[in-house]
C-alpha atoms as a PDB file:
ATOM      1  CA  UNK A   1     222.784 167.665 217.283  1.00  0.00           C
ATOM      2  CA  UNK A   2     221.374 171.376 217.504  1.00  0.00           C
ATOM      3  CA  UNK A   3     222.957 172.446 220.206  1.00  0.00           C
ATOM      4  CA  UNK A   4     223.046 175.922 218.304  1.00  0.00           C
ATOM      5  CA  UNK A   5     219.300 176.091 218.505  1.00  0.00           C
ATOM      6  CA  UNK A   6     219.188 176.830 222.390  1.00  0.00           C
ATOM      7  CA  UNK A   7     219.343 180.622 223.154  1.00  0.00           C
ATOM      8  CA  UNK A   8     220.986 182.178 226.133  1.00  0.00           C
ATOM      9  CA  UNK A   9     219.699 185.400 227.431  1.00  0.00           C
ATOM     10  CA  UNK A  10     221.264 188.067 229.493  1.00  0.00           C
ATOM     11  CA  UNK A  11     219.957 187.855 232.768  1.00  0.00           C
ATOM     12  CA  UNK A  12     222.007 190.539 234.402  1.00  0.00           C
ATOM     13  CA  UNK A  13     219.335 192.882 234.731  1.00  0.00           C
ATOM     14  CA  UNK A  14     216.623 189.898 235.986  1.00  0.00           C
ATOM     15  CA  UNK A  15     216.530 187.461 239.023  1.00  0.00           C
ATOM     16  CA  UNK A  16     218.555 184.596 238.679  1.00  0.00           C
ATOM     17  CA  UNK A  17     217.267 181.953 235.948  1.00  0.00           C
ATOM     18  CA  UNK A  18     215.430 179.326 237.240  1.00  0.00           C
ATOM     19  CA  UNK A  19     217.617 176.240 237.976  1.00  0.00           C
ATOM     20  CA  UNK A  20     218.248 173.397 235.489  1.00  0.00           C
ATOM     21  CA  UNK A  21     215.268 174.522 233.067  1.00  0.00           C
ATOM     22  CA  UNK A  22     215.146 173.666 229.614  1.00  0.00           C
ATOM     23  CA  UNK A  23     212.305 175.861 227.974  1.00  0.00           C
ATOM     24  CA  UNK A  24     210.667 174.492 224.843  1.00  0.00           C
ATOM     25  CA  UNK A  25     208.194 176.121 222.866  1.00  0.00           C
ATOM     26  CA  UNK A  26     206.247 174.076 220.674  1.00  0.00           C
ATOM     27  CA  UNK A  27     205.307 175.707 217.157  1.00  0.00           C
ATOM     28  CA  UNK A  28     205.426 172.446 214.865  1.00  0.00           C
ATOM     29  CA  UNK A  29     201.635 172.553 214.498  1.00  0.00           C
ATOM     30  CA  UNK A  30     200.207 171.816 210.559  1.00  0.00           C
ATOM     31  CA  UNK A  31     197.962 175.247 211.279  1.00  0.00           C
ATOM     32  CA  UNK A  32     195.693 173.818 209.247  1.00  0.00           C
ATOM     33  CA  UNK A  33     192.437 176.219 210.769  1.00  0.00           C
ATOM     34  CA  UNK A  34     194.060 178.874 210.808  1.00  0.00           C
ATOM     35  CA  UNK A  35     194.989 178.578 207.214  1.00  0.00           C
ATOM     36  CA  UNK A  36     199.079 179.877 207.532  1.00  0.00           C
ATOM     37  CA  UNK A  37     201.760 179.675 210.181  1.00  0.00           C
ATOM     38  CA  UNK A  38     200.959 180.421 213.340  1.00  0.00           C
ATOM     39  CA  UNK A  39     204.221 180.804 214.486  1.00  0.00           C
ATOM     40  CA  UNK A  40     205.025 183.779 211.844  1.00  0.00           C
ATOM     41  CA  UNK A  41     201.662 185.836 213.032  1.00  0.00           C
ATOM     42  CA  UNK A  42     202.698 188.945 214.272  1.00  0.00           C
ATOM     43  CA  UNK A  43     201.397 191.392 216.268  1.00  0.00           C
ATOM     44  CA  UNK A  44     202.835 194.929 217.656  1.00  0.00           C
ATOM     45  CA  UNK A  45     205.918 193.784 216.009  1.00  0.00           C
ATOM     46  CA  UNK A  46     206.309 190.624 217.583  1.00  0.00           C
ATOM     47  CA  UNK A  47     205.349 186.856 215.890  1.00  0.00           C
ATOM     48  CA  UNK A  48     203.474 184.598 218.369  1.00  0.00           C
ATOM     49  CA  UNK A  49     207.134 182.149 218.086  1.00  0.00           C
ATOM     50  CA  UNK A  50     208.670 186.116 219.573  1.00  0.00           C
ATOM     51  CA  UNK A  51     205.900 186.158 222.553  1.00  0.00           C
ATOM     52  CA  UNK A  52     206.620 182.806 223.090  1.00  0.00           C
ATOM     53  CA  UNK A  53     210.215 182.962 223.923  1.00  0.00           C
ATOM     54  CA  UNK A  54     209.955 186.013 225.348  1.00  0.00           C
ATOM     55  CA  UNK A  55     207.679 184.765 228.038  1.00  0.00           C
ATOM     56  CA  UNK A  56     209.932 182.380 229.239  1.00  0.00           C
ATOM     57  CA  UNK A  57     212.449 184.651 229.052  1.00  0.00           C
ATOM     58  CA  UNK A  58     210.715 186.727 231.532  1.00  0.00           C
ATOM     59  CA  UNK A  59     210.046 183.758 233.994  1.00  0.00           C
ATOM     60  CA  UNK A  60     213.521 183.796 234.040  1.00  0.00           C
ATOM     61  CA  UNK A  61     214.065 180.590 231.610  1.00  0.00           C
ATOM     62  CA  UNK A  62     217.988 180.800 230.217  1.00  0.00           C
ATOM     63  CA  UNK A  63     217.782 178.349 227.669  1.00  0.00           C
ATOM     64  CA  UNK A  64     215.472 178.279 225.226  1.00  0.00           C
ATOM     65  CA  UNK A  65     214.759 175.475 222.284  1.00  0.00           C
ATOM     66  CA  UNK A  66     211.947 176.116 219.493  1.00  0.00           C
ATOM     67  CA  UNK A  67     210.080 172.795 218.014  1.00  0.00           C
ATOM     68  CA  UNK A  68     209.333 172.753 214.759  1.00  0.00           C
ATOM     69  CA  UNK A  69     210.446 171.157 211.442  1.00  0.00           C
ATOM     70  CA  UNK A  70     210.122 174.103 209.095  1.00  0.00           C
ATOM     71  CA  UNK A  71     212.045 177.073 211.076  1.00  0.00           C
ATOM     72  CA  UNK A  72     215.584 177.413 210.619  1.00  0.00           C
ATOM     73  CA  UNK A  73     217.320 176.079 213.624  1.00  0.00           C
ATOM     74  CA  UNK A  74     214.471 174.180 215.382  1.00  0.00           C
ATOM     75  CA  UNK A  75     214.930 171.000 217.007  1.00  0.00           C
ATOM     76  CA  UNK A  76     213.327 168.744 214.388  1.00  0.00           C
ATOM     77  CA  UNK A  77     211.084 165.390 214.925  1.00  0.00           C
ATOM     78  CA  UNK A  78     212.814 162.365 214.671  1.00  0.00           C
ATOM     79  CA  UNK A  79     210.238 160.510 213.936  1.00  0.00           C
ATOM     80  CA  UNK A  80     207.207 162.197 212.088  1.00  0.00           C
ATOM     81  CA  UNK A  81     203.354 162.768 212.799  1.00  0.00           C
ATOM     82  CA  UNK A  82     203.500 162.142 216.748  1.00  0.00           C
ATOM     83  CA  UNK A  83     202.003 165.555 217.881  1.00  0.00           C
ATOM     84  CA  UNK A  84     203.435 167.160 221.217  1.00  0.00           C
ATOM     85  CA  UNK A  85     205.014 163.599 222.660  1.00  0.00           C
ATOM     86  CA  UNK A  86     206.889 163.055 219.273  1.00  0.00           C
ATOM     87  CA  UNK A  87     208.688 166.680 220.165  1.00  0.00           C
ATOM     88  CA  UNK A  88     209.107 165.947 223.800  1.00  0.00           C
ATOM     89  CA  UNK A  89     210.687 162.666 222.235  1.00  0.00           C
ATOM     90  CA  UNK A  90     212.649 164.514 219.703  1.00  0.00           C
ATOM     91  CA  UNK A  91     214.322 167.230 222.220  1.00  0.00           C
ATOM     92  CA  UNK A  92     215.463 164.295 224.428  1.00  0.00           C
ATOM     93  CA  UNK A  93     217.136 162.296 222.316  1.00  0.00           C
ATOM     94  CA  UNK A  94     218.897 164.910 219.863  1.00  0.00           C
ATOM     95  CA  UNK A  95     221.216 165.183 222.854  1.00  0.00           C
ATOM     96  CA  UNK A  96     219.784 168.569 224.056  1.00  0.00           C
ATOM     97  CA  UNK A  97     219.376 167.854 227.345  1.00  0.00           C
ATOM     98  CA  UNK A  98     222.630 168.439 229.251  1.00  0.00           C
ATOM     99  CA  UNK A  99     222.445 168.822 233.030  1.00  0.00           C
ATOM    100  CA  UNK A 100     218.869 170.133 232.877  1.00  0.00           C
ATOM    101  CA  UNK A 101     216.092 168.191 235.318  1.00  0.00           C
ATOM    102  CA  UNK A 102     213.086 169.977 234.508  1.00  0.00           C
ATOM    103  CA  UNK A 103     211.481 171.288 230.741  1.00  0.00           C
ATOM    104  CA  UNK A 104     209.121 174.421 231.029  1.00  0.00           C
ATOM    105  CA  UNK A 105     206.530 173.775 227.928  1.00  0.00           C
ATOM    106  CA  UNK A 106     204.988 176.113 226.401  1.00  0.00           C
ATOM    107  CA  UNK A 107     202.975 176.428 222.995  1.00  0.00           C
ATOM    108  CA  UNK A 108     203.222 178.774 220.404  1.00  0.00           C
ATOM    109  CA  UNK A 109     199.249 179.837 220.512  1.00  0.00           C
ATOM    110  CA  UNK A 110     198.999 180.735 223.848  1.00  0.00           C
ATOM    111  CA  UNK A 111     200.072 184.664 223.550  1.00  0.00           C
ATOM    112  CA  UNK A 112     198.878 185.586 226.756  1.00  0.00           C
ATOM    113  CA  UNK A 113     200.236 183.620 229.380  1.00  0.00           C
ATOM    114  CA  UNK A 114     202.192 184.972 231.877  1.00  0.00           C
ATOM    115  CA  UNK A 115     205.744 184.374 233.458  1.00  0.00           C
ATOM    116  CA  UNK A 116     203.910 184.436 236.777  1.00  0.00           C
ATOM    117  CA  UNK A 117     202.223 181.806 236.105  1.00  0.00           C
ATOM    118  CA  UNK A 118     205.277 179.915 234.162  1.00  0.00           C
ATOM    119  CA  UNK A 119     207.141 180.425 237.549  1.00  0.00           C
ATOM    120  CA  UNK A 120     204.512 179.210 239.812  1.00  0.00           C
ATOM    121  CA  UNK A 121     203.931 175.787 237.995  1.00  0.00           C
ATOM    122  CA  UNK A 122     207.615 175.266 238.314  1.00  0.00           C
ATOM    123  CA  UNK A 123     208.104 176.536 241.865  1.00  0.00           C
ATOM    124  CA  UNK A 124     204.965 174.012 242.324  1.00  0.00           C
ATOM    125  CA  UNK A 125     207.051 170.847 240.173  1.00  0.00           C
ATOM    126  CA  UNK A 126     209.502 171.429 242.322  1.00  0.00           C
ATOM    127  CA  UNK A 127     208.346 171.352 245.650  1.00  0.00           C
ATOM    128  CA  UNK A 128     206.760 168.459 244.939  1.00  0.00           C
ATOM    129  CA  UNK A 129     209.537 166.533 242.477  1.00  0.00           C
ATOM    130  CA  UNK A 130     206.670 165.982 239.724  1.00  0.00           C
ATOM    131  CA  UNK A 131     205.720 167.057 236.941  1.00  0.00           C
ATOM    132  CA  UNK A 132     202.858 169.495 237.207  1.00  0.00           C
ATOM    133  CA  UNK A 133     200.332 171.364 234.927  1.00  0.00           C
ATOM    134  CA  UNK A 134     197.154 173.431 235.025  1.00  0.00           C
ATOM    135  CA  UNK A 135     193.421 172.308 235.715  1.00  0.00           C
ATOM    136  CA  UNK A 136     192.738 174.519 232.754  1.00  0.00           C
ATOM    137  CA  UNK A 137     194.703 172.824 230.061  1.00  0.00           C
ATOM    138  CA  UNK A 138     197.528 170.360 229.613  1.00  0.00           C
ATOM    139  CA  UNK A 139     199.968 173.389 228.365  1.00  0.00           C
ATOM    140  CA  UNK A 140     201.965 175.095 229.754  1.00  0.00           C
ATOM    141  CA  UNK A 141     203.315 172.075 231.479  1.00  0.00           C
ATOM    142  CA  UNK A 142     206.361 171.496 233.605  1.00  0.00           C
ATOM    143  CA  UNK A 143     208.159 168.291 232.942  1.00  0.00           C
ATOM    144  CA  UNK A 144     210.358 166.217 234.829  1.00  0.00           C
ATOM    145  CA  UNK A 145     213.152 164.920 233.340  1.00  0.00           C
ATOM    146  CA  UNK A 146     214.114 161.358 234.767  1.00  0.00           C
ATOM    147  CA  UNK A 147     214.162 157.389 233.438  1.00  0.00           C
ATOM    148  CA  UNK A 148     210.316 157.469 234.121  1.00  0.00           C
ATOM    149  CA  UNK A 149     209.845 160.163 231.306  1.00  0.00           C
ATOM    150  CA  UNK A 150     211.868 158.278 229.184  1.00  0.00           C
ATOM    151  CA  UNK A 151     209.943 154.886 229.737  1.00  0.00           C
ATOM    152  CA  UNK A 152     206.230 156.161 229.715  1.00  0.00           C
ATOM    153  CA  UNK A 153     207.101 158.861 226.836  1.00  0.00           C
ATOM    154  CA  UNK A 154     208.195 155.415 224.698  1.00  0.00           C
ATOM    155  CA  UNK A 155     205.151 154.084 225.394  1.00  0.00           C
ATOM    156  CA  UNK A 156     202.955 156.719 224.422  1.00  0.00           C
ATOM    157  CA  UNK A 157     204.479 156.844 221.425  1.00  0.00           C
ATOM    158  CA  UNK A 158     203.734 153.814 220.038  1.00  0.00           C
ATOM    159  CA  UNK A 159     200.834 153.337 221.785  1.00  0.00           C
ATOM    160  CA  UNK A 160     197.374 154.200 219.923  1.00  0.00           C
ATOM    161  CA  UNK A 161     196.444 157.374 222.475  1.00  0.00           C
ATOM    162  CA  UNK A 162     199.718 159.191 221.818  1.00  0.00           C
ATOM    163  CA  UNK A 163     197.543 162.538 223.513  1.00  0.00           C
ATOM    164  CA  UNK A 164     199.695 164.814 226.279  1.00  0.00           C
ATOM    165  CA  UNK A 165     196.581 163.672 228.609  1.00  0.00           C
ATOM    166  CA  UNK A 166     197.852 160.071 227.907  1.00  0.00           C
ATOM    167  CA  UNK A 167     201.102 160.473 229.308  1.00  0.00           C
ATOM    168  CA  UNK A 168     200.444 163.081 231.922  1.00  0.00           C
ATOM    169  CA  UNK A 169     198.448 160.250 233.257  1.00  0.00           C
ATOM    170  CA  UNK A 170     200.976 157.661 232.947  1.00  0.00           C
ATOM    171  CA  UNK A 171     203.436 160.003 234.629  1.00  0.00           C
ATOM    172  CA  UNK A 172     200.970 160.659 237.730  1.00  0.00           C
ATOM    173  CA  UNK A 173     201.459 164.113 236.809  1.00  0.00           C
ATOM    174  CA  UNK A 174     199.955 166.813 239.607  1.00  0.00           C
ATOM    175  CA  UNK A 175     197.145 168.586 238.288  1.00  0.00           C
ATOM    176  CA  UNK A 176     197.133 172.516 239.584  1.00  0.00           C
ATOM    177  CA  UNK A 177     194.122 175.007 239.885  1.00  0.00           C
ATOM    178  CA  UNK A 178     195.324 178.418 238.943  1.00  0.00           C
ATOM    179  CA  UNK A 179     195.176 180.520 242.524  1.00  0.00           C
ATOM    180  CA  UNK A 180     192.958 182.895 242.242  1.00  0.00           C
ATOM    181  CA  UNK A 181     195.347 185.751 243.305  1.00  0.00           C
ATOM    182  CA  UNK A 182     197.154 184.537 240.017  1.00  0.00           C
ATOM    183  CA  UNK A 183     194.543 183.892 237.638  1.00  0.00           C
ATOM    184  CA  UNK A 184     193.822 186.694 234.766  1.00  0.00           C
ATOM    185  CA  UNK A 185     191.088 184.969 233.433  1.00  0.00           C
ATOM    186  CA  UNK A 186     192.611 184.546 229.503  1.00  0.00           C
ATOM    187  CA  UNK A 187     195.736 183.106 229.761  1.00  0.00           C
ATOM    188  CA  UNK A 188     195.123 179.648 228.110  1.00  0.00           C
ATOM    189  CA  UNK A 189     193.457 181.688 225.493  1.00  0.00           C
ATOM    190  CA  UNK A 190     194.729 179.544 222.404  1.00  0.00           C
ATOM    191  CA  UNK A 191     194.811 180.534 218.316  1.00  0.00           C
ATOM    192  CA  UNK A 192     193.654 178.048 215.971  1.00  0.00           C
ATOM    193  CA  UNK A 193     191.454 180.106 213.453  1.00  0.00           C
ATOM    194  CA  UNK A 194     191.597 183.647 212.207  1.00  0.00           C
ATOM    195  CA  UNK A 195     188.368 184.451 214.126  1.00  0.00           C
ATOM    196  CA  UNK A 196     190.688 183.825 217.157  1.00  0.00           C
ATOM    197  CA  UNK A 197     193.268 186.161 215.663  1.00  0.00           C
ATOM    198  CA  UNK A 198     190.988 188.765 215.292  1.00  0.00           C
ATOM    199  CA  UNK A 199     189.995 188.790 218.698  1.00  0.00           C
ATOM    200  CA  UNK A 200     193.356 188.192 220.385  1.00  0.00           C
ATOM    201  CA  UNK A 201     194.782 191.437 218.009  1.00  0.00           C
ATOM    202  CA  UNK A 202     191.601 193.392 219.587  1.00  0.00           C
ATOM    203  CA  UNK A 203     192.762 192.446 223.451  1.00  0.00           C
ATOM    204  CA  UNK A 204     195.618 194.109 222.194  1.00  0.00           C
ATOM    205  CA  UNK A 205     194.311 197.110 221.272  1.00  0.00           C
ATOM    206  CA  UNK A 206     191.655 197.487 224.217  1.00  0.00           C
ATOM    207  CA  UNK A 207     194.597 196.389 226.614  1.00  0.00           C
ATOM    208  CA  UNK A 208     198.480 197.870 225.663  1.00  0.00           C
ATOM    209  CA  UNK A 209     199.731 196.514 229.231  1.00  0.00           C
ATOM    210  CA  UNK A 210     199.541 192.723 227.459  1.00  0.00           C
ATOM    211  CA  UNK A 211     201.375 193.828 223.716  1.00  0.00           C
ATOM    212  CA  UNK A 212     204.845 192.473 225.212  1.00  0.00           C
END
């Protein structure tokens, strides 16, 4: 059980949290293009595991979990070499989950998302009561926590195709196209090799609005 691993923020001087969220940021990745840890990359003082959390901090996420099985306090797999579903997996059955419905995904490479767009997706899950995630790319995703999850997510697993599309599909997950009033044009920017680095640490520099 690591219920330790969940952080609680002070939301005193924010909105109130979003209801019965679980954010999970997934940073278990082998990194293997970009040749070291992702998650330790930092940037302006912050790692990309720091922007992570602190995004959905800002879309007003309360509790926090970090996936990954070499950083201390992470919620580790149970069962090894199953990609994003074996994490999903993991969080719901080291007894995590408490009273939470919904689990706000997002992965560790993805520096410049915004909690705008964090909060839309779930305002969008839950008008609808399904899980939901972006034309653009399977993460960030919003995840709806019921028996269905539980039964499909089993599946995938030891299925052959154990890919997010896989079970986003089994789901009959709603498929959302970034409003154009919303859309910045980089957000799903994601870091796999240092070429990418380089370029995301030079949208910092030409832009100091995104550095936190």
């Amino acid at each position: 059980m690591v219920k330790h691993a969940i952080t609680s923020v002070n939301q005193s001087h924010m909105t109130p949290p979003l209801a019965n969220v679980l954010g999970l940021v997934m940073a278990g990745g082998q990194s293997s293009r970009m040749g070291q840890d992702k998650a330790a990359l930092s940037k302006d003082g912050l790692t990309l595991l720091e922007r992570a959390k602190l995004v959905l901090k800002r879309a007003n996420v309360s509790e926090i979990i970090v996936s990954a099985n070499d950083i201390d306090g992470a919620c580790k797999d149970i069962v090894p070499n199953k990609g994003p579903l074996g994490a999903i997996w993991s969080v719901l059955n080291h007894q995590i989950i408490t009273n939470q419905s919904v689990m706000l995904i997002v992965p560790v490479d993805m520096p410049l998302l915004s909690p705008e767009s964090l909060e839309y997706l779930y305002n969008k899950s839950l008008a609808c009561q399904n899980t939901c995630y972006f034309e653009a790319s399977f993460l960030p995703l919003c995840l709806v926590i019921n028996d269905a999850l539980y039964s499909k997510l089993e599946q995938s697993i030891q299925s052959e195709d154990r890919s997010l599309r896989a079970l986003l599909h089994a789901l009959g997950a709603d498929k959302l196209v970034m409003p154009t009033w919303l859309a910045k044009g980089d957000e799903f920017f994601n870091l796999n090799t240092p070429e990418q680095w380089q370029r995301f640490s030079l949208e910092m520099q030409n832009n100091p609005e995104k550095r936190n």
